[in-house]
N, C-alpha and C. Protein backbone atom coordinates (compact mmCIF):
# COMPACT_ATOMS: atom_id res chain seq x y z
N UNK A 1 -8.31 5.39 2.19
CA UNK A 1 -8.86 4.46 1.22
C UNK A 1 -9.62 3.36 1.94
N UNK A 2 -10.62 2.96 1.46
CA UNK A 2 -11.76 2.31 2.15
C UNK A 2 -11.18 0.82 2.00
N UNK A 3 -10.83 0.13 3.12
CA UNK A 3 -10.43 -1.35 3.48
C UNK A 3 -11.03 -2.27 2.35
N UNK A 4 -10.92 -2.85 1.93
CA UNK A 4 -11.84 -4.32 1.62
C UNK A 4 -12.71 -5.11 2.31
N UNK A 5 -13.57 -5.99 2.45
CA UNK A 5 -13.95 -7.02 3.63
C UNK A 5 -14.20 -7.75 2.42
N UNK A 6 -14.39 -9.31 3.26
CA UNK A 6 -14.97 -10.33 2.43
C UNK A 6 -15.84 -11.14 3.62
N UNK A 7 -16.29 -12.16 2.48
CA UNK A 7 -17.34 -12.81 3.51
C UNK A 7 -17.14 -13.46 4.95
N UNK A 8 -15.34 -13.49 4.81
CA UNK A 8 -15.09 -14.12 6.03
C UNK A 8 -15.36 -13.17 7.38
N UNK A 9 -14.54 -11.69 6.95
CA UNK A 9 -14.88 -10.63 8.05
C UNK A 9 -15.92 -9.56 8.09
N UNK A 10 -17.01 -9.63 6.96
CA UNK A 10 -18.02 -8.98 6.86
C UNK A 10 -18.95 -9.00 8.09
N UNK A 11 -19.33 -9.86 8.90
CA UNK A 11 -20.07 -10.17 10.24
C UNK A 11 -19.36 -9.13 10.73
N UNK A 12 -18.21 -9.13 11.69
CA UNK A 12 -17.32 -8.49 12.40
C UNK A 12 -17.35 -7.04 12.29
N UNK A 13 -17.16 -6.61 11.07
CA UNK A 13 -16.27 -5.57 10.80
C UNK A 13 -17.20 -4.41 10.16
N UNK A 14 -18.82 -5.38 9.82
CA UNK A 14 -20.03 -4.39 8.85
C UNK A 14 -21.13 -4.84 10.11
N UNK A 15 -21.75 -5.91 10.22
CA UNK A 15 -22.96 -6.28 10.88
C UNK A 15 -22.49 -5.80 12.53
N UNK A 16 -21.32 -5.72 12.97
CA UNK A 16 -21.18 -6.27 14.62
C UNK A 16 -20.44 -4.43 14.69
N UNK A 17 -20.28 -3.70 13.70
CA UNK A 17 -19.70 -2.47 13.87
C UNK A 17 -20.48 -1.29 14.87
N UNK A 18 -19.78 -0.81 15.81
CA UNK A 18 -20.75 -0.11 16.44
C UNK A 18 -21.13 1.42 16.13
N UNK A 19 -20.11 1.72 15.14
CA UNK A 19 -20.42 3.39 14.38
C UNK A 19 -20.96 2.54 12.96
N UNK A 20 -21.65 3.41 12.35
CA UNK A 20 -22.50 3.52 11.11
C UNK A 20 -21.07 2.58 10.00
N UNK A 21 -22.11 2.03 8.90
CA UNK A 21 -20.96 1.62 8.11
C UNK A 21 -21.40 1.70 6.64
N UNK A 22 -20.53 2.50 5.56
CA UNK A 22 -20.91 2.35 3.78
C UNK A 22 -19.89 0.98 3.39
N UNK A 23 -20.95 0.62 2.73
CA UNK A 23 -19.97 -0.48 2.02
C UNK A 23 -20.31 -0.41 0.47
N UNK A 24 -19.24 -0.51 -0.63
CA UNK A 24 -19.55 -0.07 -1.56
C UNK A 24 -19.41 -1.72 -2.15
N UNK A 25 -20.30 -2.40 -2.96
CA UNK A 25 -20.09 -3.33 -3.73
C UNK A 25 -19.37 -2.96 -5.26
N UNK A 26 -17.95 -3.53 -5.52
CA UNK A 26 -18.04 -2.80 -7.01
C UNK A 26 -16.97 -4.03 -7.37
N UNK A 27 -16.53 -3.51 -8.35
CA UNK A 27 -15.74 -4.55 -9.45
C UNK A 27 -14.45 -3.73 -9.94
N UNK A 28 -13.38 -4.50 -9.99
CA UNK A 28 -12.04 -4.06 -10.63
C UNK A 28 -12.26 -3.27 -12.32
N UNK A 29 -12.87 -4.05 -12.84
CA UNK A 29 -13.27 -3.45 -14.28
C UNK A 29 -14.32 -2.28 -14.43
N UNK A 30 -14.90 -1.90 -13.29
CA UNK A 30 -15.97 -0.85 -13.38
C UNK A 30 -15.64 0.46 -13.53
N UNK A 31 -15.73 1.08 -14.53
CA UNK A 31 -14.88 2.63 -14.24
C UNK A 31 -15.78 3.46 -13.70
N UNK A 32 -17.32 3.36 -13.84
CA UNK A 32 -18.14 4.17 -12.45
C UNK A 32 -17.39 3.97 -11.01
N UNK A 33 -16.61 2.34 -10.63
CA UNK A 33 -16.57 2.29 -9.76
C UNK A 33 -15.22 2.96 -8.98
N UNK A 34 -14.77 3.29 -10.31
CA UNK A 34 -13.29 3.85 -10.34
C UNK A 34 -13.27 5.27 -9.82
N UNK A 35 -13.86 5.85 -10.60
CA UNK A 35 -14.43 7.42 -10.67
C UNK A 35 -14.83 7.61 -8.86
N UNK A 36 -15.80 6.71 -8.37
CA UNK A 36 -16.50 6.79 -6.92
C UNK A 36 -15.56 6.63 -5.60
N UNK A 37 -14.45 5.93 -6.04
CA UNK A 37 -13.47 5.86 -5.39
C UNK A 37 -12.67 7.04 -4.56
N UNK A 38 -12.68 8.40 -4.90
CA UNK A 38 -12.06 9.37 -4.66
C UNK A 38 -12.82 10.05 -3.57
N UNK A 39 -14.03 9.82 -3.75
CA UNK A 39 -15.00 10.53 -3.63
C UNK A 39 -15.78 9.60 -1.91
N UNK A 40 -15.93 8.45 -2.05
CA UNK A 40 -15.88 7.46 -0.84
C UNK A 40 -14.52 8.00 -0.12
N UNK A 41 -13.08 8.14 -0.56
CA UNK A 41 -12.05 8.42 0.36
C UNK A 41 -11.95 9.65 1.54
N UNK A 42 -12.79 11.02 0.69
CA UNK A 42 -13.17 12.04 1.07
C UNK A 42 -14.19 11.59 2.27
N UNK A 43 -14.96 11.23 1.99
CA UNK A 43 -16.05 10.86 2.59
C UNK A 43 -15.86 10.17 4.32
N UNK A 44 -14.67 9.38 3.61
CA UNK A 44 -13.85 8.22 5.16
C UNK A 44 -13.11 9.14 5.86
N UNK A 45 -12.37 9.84 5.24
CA UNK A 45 -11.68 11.11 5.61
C UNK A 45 -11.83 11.88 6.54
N UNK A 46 -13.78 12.84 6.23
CA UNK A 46 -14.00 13.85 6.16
C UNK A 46 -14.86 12.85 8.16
N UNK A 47 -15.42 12.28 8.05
CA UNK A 47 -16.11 11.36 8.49
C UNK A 47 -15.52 10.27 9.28
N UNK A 48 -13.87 10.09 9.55
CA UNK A 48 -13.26 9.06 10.17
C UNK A 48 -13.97 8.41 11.50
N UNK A 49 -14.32 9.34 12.66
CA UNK A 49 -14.70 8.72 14.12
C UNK A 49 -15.95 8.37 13.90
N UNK A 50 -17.00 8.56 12.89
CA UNK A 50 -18.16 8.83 12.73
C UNK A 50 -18.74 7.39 12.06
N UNK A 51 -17.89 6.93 10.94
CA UNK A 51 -18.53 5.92 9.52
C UNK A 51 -17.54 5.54 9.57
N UNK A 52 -17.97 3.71 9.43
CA UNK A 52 -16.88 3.59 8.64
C UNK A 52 -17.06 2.60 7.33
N UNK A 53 -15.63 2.87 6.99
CA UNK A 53 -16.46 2.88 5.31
C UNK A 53 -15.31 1.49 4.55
N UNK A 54 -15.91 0.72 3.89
CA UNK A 54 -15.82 -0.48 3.70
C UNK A 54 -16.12 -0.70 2.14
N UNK A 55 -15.49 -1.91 1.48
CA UNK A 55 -15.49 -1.91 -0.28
C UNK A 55 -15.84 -4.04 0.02
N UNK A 56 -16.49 -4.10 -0.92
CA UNK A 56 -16.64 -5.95 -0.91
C UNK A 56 -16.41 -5.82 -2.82
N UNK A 57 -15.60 -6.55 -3.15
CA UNK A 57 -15.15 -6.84 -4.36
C UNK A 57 -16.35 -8.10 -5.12
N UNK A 58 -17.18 -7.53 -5.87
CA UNK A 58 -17.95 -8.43 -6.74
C UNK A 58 -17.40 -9.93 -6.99
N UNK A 59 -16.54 -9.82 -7.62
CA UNK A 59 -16.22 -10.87 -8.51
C UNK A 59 -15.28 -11.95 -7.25
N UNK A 60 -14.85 -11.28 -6.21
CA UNK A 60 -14.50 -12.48 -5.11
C UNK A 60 -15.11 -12.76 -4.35
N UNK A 61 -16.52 -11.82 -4.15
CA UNK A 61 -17.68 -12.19 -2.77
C UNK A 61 -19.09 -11.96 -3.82
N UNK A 62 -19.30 -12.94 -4.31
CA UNK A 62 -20.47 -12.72 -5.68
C UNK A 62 -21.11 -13.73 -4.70
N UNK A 63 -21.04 -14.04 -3.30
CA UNK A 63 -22.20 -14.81 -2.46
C UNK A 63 -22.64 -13.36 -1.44
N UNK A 64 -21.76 -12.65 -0.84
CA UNK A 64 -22.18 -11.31 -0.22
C UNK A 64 -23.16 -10.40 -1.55
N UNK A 65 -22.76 -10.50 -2.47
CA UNK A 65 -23.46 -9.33 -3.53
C UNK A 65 -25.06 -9.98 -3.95
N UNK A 66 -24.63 -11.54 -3.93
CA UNK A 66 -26.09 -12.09 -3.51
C UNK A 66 -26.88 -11.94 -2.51
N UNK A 67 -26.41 -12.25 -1.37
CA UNK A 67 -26.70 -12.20 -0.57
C UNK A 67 -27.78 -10.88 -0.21
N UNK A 68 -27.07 -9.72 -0.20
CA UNK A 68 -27.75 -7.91 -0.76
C UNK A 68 -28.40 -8.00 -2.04
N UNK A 69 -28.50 -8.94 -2.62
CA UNK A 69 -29.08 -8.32 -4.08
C UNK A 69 -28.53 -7.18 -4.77
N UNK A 70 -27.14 -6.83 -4.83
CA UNK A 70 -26.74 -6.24 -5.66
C UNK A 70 -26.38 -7.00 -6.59
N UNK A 71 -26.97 -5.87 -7.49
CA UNK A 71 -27.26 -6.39 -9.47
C UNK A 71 -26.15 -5.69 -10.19
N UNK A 72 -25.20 -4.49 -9.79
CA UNK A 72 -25.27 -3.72 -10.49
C UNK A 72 -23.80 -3.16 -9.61
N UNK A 73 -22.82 -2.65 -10.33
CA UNK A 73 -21.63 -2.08 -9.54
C UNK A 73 -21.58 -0.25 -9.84
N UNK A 74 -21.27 0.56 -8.83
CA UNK A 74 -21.15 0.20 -7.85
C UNK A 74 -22.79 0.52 -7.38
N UNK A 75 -22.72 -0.60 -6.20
CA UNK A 75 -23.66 -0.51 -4.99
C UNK A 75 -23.26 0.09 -4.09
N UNK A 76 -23.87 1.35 -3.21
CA UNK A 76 -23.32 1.58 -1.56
C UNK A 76 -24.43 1.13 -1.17
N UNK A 77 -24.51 0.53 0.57
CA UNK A 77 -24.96 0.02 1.27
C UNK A 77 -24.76 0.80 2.14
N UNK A 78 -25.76 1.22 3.09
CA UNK A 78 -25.38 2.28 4.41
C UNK A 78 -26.44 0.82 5.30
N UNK A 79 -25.31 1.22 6.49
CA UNK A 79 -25.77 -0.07 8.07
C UNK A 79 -25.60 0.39 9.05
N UNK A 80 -26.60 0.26 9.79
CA UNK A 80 -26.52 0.62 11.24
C UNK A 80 -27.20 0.27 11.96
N UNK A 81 -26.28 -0.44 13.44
CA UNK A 81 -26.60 -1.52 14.23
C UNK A 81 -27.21 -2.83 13.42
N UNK A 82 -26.24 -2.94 12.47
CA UNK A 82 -25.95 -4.02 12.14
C UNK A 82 -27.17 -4.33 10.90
N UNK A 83 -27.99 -3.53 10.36
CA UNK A 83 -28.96 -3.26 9.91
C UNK A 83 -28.88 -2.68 8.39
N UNK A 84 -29.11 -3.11 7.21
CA UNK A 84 -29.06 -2.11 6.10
C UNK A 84 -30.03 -1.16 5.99
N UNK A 85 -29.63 0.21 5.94
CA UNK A 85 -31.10 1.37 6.41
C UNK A 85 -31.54 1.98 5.20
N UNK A 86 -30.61 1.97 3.77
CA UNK A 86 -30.71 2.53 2.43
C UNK A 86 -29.25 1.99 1.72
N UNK A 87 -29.52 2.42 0.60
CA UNK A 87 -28.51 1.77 -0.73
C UNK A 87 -28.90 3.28 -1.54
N UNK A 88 -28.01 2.99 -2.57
CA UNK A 88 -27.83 3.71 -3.50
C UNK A 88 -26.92 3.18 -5.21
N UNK A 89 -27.68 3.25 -5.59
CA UNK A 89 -26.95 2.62 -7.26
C UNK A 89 -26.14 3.52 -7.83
N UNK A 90 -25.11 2.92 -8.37
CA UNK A 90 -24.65 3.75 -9.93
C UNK A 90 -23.88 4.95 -9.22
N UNK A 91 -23.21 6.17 -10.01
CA UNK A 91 -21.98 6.67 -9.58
C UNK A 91 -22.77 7.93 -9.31
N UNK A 92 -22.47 8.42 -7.92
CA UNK A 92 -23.41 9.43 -7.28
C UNK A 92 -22.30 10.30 -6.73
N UNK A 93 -22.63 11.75 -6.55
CA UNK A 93 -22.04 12.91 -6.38
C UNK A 93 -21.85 12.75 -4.82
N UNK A 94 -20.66 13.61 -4.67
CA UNK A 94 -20.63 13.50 -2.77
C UNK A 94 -21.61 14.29 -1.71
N UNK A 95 -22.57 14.93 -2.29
CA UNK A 95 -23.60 15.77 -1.44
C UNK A 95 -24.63 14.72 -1.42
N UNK A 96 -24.62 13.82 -2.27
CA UNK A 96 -25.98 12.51 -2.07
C UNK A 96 -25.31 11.47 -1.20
N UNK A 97 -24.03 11.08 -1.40
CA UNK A 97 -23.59 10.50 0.02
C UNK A 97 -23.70 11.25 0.64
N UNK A 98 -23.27 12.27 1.40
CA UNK A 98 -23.20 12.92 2.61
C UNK A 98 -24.60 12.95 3.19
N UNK A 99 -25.65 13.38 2.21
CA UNK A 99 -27.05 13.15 2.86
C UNK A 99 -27.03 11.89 3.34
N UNK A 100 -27.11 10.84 2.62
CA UNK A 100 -27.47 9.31 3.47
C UNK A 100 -26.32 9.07 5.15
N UNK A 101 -24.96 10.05 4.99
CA UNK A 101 -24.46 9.57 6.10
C UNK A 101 -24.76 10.43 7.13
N UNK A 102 -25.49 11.40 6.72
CA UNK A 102 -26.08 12.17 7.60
C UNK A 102 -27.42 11.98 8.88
N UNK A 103 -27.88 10.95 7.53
CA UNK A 103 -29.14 9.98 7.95
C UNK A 103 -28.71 9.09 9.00
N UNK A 104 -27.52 8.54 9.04
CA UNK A 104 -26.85 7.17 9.69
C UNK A 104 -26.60 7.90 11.06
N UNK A 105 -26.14 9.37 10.84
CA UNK A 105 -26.19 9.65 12.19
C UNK A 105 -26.89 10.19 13.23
């Protein structure tokens, strides 16, 4: 299950990470974001030494979701070397992640 970060350890743990990193922006009330959840775990899973994979909670880091301009839950964010390289909106199948983490590597 994909950690949390917040704004305090987001530098560290997303920007300063030295393997690739998804971070999903979403919200407790989102049931897209609910549904995506299973599917990101697979993903951390399938992918452990490779990605790593990270959740920022809307409604407690709504200065990080600014910060990205996410409008909209869930957001993934793909980063590397500290860099955002693509995003992706709204509740997406695991062969469209796997392409973007494919990209990361």
């Amino acid at each position: 299950m994909a950690v949390r970060v917040s704004a305090e350890d987001f530098d560290a743990k997303v920007l300063q990470s030295e393997l690739p990193v998804i971070v999903e922006f979403y919200s407790d009330s989102c049931i897209p974001c609910k549904q995506l959840s299973p599917i990101l775990g697979g993903i951390e899973d399938d992918y452990e030494d490779k990605v790593n994979v990270y959740k920022v909670n809307v409604n407690f880091d709504a200065e990080l979701a600014e910060k990205y301009a996410v409008m909209a839950s869930p957001t993934i964010l793909f980063f590397k070397s500290g860099e955002e390289v693509s995003r992706i909106r709204g509740l997406v199948k695991r062969n469209a992640l796997e392409e973007e983490v494919g990209k990361l590597l």
